[in-house]
Structure formats: structure tokens, C-alpha cells
N, C-alpha and C. Protein backbone atom coordinates (compact mmCIF):
# COMPACT_ATOMS: atom_id res chain seq x y z
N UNK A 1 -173.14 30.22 87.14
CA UNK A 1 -174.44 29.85 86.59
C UNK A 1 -175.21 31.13 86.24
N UNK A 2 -176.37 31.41 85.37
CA UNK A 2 -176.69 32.37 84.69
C UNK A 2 -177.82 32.34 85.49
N UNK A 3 -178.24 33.81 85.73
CA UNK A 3 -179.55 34.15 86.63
C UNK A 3 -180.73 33.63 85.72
N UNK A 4 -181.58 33.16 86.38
CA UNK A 4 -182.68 32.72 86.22
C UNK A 4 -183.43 33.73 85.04
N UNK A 5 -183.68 35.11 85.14
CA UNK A 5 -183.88 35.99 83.83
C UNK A 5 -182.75 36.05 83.12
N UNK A 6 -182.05 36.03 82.84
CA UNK A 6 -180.89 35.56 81.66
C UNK A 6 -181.67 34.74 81.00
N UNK A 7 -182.05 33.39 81.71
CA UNK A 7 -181.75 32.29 81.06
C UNK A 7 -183.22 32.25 80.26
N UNK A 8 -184.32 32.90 81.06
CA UNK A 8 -185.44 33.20 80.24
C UNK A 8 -185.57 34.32 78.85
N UNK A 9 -184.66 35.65 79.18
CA UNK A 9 -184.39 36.58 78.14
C UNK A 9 -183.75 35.46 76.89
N UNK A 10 -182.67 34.68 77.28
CA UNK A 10 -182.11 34.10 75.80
C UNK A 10 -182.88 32.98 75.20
N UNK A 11 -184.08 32.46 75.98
CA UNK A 11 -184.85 31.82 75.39
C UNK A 11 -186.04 32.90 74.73
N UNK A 12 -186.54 33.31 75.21
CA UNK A 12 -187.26 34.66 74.30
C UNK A 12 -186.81 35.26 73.20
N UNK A 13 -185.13 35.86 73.66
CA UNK A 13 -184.53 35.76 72.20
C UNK A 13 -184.54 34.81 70.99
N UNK A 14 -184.56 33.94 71.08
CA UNK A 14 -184.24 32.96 70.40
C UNK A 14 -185.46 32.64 70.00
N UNK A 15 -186.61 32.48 70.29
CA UNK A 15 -188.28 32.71 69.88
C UNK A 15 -188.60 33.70 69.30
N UNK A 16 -188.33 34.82 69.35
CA UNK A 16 -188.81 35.82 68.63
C UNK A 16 -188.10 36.11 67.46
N UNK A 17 -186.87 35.45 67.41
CA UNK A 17 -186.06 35.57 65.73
C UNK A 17 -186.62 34.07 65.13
N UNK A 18 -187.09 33.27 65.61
CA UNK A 18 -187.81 32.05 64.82
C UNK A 18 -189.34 32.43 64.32
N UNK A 19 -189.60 33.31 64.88
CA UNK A 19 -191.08 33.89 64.49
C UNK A 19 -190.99 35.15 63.80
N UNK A 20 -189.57 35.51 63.63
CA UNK A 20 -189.11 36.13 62.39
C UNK A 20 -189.23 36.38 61.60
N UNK A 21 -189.96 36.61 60.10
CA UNK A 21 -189.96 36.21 58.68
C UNK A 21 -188.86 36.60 57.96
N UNK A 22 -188.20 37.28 58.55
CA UNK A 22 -186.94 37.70 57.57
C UNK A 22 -185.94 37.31 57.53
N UNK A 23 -185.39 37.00 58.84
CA UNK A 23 -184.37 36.19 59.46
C UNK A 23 -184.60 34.99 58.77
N UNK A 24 -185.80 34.11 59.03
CA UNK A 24 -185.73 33.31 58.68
C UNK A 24 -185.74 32.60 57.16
N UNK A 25 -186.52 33.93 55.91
CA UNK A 25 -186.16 33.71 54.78
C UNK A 25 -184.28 33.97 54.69
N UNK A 26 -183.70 34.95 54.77
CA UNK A 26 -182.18 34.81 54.82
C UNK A 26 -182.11 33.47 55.00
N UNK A 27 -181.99 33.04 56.23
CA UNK A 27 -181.11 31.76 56.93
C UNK A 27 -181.22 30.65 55.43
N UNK A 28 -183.01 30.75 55.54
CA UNK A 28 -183.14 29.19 54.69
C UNK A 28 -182.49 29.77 53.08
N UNK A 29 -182.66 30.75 52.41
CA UNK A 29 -181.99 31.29 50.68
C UNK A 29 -180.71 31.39 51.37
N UNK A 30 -179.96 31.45 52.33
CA UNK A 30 -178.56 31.57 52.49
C UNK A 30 -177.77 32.49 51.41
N UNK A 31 -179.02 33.54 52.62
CA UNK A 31 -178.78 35.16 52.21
C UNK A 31 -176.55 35.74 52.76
N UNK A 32 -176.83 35.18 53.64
CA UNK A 32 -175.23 35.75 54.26
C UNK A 32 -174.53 34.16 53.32
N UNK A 33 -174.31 33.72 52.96
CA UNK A 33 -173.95 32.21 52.83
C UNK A 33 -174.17 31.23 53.35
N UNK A 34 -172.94 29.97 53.32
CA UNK A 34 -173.41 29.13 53.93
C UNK A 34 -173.12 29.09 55.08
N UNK A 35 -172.94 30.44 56.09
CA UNK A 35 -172.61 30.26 57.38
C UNK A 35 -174.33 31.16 57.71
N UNK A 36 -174.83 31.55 57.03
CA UNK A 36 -176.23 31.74 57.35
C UNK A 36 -177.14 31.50 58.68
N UNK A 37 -177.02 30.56 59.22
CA UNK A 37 -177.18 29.88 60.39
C UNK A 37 -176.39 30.72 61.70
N UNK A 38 -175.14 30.57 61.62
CA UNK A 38 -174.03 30.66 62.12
C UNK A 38 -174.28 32.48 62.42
N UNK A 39 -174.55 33.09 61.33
CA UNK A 39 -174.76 34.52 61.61
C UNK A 39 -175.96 34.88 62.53
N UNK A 40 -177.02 34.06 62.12
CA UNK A 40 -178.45 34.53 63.04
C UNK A 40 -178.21 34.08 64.11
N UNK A 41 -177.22 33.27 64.68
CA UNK A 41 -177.05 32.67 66.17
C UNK A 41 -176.49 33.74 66.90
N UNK A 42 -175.14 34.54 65.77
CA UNK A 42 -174.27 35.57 66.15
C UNK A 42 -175.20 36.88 66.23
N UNK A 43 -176.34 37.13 66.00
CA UNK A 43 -176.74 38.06 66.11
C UNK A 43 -177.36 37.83 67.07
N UNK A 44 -177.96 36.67 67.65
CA UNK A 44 -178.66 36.94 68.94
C UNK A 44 -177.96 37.13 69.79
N UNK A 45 -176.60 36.54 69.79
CA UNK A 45 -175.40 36.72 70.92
C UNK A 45 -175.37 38.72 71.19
N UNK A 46 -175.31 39.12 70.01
CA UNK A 46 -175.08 40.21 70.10
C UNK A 46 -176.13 40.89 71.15
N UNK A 47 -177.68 40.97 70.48
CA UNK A 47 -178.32 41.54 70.93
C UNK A 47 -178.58 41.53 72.92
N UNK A 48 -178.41 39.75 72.66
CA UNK A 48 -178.21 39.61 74.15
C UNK A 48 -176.86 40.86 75.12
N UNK A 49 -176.11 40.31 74.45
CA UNK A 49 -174.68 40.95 74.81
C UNK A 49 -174.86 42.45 75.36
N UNK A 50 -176.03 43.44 74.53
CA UNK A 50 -176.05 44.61 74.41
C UNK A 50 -176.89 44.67 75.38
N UNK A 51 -177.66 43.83 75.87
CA UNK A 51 -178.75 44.10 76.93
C UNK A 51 -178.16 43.56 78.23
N UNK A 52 -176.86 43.18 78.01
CA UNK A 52 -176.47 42.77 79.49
C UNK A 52 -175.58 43.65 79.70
N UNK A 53 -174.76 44.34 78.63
CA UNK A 53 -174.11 45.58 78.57
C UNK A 53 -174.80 46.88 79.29
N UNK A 54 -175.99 47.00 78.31
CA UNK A 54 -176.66 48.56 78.67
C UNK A 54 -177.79 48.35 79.59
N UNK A 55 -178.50 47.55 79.20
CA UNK A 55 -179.54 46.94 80.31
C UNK A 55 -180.83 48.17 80.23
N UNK A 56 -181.41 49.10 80.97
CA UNK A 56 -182.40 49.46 80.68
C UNK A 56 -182.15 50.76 79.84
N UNK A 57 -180.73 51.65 79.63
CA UNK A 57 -180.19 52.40 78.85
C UNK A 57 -180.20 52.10 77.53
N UNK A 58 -180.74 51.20 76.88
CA UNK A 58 -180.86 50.59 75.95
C UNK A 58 -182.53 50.82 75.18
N UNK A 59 -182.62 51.51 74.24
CA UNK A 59 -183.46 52.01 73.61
C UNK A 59 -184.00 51.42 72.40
N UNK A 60 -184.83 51.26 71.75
CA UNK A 60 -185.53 50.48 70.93
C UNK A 60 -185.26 51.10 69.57
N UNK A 61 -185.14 52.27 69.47
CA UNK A 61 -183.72 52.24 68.48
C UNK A 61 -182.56 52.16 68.13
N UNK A 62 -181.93 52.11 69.42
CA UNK A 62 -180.57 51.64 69.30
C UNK A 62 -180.66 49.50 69.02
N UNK A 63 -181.62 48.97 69.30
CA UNK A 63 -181.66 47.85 68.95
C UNK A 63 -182.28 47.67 67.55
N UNK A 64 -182.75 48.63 67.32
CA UNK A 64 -182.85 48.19 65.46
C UNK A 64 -182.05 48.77 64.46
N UNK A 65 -181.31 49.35 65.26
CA UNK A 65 -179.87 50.04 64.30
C UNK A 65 -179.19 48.57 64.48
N UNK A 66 -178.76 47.90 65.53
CA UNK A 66 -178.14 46.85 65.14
C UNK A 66 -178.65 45.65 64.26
N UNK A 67 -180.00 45.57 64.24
CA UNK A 67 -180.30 44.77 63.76
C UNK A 67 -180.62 44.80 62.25
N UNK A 68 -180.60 45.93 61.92
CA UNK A 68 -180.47 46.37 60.44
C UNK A 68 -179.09 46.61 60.00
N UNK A 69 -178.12 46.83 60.73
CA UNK A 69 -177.00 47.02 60.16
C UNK A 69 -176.40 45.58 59.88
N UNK A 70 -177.03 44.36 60.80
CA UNK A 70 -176.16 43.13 60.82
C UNK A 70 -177.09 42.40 59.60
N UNK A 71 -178.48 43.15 59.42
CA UNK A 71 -179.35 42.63 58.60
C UNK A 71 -178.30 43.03 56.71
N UNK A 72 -178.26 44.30 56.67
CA UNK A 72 -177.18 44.97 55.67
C UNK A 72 -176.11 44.10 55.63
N UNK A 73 -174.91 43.93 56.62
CA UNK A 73 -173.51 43.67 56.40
C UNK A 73 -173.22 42.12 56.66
N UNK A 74 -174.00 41.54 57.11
CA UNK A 74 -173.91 40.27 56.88
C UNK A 74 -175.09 39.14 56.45
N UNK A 75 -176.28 39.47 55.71
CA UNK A 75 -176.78 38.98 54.80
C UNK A 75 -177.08 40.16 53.72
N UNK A 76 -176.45 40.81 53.42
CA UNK A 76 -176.86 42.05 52.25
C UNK A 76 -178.52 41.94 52.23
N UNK A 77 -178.93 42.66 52.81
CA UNK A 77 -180.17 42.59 53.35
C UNK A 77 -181.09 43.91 53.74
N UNK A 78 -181.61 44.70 53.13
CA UNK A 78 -182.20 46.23 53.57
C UNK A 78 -183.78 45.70 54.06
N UNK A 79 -183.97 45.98 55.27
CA UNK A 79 -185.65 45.45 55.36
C UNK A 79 -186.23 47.22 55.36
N UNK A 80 -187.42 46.44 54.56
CA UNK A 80 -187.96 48.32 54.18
C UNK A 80 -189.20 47.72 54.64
N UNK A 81 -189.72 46.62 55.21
CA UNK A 81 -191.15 46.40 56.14
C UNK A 81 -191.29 46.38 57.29
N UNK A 82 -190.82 47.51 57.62
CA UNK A 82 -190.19 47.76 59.60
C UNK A 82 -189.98 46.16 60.43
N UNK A 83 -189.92 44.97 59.78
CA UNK A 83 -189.93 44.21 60.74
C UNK A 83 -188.73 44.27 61.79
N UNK A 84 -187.70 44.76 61.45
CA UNK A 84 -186.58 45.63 62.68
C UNK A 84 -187.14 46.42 63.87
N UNK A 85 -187.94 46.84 63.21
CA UNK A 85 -188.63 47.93 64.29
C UNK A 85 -189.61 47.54 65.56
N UNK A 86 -190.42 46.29 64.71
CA UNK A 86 -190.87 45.35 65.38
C UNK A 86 -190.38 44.35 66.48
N UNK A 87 -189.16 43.80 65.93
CA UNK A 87 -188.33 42.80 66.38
C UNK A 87 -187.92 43.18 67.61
N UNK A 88 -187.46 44.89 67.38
CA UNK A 88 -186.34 45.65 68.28
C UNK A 88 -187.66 45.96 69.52
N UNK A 89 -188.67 46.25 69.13
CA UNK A 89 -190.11 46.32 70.03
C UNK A 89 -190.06 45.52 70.48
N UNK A 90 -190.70 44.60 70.35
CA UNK A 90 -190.76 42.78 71.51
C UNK A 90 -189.54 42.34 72.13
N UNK A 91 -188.57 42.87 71.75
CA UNK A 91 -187.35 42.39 72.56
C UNK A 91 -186.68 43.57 73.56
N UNK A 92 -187.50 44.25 73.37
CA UNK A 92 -187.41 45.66 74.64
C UNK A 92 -188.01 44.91 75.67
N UNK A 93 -189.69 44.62 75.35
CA UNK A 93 -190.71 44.71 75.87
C UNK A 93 -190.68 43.54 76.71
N UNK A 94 -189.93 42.48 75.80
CA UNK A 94 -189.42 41.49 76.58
C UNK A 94 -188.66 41.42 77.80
N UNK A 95 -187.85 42.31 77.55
CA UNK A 95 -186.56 42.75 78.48
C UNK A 95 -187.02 43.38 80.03
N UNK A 96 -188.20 44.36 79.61
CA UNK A 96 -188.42 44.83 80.86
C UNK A 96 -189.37 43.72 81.48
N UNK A 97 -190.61 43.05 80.81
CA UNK A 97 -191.45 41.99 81.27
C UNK A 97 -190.59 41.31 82.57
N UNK A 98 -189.23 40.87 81.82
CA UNK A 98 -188.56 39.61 82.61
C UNK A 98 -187.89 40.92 83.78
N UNK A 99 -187.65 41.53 84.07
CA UNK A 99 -186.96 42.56 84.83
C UNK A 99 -188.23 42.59 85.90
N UNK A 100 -189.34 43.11 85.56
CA UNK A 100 -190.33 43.51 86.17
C UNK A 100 -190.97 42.37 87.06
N UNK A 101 -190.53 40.81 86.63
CA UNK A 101 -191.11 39.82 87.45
C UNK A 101 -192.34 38.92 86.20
N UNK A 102 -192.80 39.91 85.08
CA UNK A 102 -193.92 39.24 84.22
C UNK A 102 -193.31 38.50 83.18
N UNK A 103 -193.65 37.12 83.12
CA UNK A 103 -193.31 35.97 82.17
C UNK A 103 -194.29 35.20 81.58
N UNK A 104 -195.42 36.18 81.49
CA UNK A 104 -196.34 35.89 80.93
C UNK A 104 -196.27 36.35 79.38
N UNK A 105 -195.38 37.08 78.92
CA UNK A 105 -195.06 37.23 77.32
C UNK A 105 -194.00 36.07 77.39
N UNK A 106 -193.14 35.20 77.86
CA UNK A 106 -192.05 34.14 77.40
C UNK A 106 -193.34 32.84 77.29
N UNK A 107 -193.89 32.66 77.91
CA UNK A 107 -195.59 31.96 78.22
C UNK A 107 -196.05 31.73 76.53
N UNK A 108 -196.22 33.57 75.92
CA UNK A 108 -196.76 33.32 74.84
C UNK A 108 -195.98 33.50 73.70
N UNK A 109 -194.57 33.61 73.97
CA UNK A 109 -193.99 32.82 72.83
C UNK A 109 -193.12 31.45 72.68
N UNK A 110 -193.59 31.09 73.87
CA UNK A 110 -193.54 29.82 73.37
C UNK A 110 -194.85 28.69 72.82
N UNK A 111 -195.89 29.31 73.00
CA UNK A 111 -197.02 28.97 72.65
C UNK A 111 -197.26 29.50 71.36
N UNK A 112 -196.70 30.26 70.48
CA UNK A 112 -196.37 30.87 68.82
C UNK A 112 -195.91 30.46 68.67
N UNK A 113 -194.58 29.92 69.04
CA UNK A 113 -193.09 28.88 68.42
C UNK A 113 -194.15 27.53 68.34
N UNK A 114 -194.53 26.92 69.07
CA UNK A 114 -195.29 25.73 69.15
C UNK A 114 -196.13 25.63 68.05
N UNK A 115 -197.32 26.03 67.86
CA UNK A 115 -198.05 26.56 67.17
C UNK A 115 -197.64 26.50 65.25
N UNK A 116 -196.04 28.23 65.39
CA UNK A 116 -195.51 27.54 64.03
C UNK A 116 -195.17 26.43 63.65
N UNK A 117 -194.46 25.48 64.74
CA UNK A 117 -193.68 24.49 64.71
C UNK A 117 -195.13 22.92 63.70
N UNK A 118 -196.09 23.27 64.43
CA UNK A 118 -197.30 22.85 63.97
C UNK A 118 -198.14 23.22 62.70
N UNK A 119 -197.93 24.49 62.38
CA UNK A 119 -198.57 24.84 61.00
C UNK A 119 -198.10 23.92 59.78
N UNK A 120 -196.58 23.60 59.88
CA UNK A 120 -196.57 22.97 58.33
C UNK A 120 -196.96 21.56 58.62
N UNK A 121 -197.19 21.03 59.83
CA UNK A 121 -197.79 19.81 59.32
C UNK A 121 -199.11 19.43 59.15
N UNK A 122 -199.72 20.16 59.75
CA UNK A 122 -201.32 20.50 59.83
C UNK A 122 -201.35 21.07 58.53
N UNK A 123 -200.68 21.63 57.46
CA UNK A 123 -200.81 22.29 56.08
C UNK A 123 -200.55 21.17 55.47
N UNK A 124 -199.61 20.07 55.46
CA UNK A 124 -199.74 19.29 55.21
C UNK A 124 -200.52 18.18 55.42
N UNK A 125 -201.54 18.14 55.80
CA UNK A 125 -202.20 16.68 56.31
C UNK A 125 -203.56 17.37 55.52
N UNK A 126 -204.03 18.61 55.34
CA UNK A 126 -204.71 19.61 54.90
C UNK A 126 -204.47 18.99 53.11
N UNK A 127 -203.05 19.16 53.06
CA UNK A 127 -203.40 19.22 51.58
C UNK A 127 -203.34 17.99 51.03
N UNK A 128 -203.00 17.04 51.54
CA UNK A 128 -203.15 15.84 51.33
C UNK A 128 -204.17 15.17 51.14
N UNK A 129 -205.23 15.75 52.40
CA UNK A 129 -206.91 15.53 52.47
C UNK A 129 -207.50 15.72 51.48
N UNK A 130 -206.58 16.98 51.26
CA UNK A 130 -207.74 17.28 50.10
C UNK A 130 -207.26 17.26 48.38
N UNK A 131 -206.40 16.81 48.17
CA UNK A 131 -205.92 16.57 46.56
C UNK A 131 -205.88 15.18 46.58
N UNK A 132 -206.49 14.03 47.51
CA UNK A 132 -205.96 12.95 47.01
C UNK A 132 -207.91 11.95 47.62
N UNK A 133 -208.19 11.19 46.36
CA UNK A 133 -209.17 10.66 46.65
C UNK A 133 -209.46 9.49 47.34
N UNK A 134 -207.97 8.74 47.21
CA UNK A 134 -207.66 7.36 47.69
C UNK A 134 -207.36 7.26 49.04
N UNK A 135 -207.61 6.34 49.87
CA UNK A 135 -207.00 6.13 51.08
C UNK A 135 -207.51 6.72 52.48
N UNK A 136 -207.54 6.58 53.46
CA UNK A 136 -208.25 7.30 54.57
C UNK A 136 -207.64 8.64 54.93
N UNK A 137 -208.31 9.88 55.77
CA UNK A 137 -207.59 10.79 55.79
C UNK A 137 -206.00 10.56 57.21
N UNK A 138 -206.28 9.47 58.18
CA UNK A 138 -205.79 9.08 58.74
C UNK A 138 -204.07 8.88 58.40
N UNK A 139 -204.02 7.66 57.17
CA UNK A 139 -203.16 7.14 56.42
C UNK A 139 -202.49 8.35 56.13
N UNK A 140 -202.98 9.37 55.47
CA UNK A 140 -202.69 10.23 54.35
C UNK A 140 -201.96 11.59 55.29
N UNK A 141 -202.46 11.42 56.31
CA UNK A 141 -201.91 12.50 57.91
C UNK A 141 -200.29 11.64 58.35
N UNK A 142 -200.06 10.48 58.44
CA UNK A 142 -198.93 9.72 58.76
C UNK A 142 -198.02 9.94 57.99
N UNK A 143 -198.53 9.89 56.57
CA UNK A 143 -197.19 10.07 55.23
C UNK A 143 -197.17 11.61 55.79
N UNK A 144 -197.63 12.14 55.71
CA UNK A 144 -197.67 13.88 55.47
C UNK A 144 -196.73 14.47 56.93
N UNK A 145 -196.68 13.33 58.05
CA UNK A 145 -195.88 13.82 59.22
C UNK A 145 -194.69 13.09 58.89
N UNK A 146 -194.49 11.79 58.38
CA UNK A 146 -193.40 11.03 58.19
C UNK A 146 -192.39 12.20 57.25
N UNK A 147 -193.24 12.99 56.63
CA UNK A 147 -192.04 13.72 55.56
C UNK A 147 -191.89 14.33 55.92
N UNK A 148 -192.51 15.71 56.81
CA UNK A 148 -191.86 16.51 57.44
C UNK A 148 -191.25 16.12 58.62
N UNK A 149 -190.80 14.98 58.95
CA UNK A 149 -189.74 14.75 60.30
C UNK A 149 -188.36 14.60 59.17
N UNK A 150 -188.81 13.88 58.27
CA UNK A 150 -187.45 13.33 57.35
C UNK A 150 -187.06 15.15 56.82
């Protein structure tokens, strides 16, 4: 069975590449193809992998060399808006948090994942409100969640 910080680090992982913007434009244009998906899963494996490998020997540039190189060789992909640099930051910072005993950053990303998970329908119920004259805003919030579940 996987230690209790494991199991919180690969959920953090996995939050902080959904709050992504780059990752996640790739995945959805199926930048690497149609295994697109399949690669961003493989890259978290990795990163995990490297932190159970090197563990605090593990440097915040050596995690954005991987993540730019897998960003390059398997979605042909150059990010020139440091979000690597970023990524490779919070998932350090992450790393030691959960080491150190503080899980009060896994706390707040899952409260950002939540949150995004919520923006497009609240954008939707938003724009619905407001481009359409007919009907209650109530009604017009139900269609607007019914389509983003479908």
C-alpha cells in the first residue's frame, strides 16, 4: 500500500497539470495525437517517478528540463511563457509541503480544481442570462448545466 504522502503528492500532481494551461490546450488540440491524454498521464507518472527516485536531490530545474523536453518530444511543443518553470515550482514546493507535514497547499488545490471545474458553468448560466430575453434566469441555468454534463 502507498504511504499516505505518496498518495497525497499524486493527487497534487494531478491538480496542478489540470490547472495547467498548456497541458491542457495540447491534450484538448491533440497536440501529441490522439494518444494526447495518454501522454499527460505519462508525464505525471514520470515526474512522480523522479521524485520518488531523487526525492529532495531533485531541483526545480531538473524538473522543468523534463517537462519541457516531454513538452518538445511528445506534443511538439516549445513553451516560451515559463509556465514549465512555474509548474516545476509548485511541484517542488509541493513536494517538500507534504514531506514537512503541511497539506495546507493540497487543501488549496483542490479548492482551484473545484472552482475551475465550476467556471464553465457559471460562464455559462452568465451568458445565457444575459443574451436571451425569454424565460426565467432559473430555466435558462438548467439548460446551460444540462449541456455541459452532456
Amino acid at each position: 500500500m502507498a504511504h499516505p504522502n505518496q498518495i497525497l503528492f499524486t493527487e497534487g500532481v494531478s491538480h496542478i497539470f489540470t490547472l495547467w494551461p498548456a497541458i491542457n490546450m495540447a491534450v484538448q488540440n491533440e497536440w501529441g495525437g490522439h494518444e494526447s491524454k495518454a501522454k499527460r498521464d505519462w508525464m505525471k507518472e514520470i515526474i512522480i517517478e523522479e521524485f520518488g527516485k531523487r526525492g529532495k536531490k531533485l531541483e526545480v530545474y531538473d524538473i522543468e528540463d523534463i517537462i519541457l523536453q516531454i513538452m518538445s518530444d511528445e506534443f511538439e511543443t516549445v513553451l516560451e511563457d515559463d509556465s514549465a518553470y512555474l509548474v516545476a515550482k509548485d511541484l517542488y514546493k509541493l513536494y517538500q509541503d507534504i514531506l514537512a507535514g503541511n497539506h495546507a497547499g493540497i487543501q488549496k488545490l483542490r479548492d482551484a480544481v473545484d472552482r475551475k471545474a465550476g467556471a464553465p458553468i457559471a460562464a455559462a448560466n452568465n451568458e445565457q442570462e444575459s443574451t436571451s430575453d425569454e424565460g426565467s434566469g432559473d430555466e435558462q441555468g438548467s439548460d446551460a448545466e444540462d449541456d455541459q454534463m452532456a
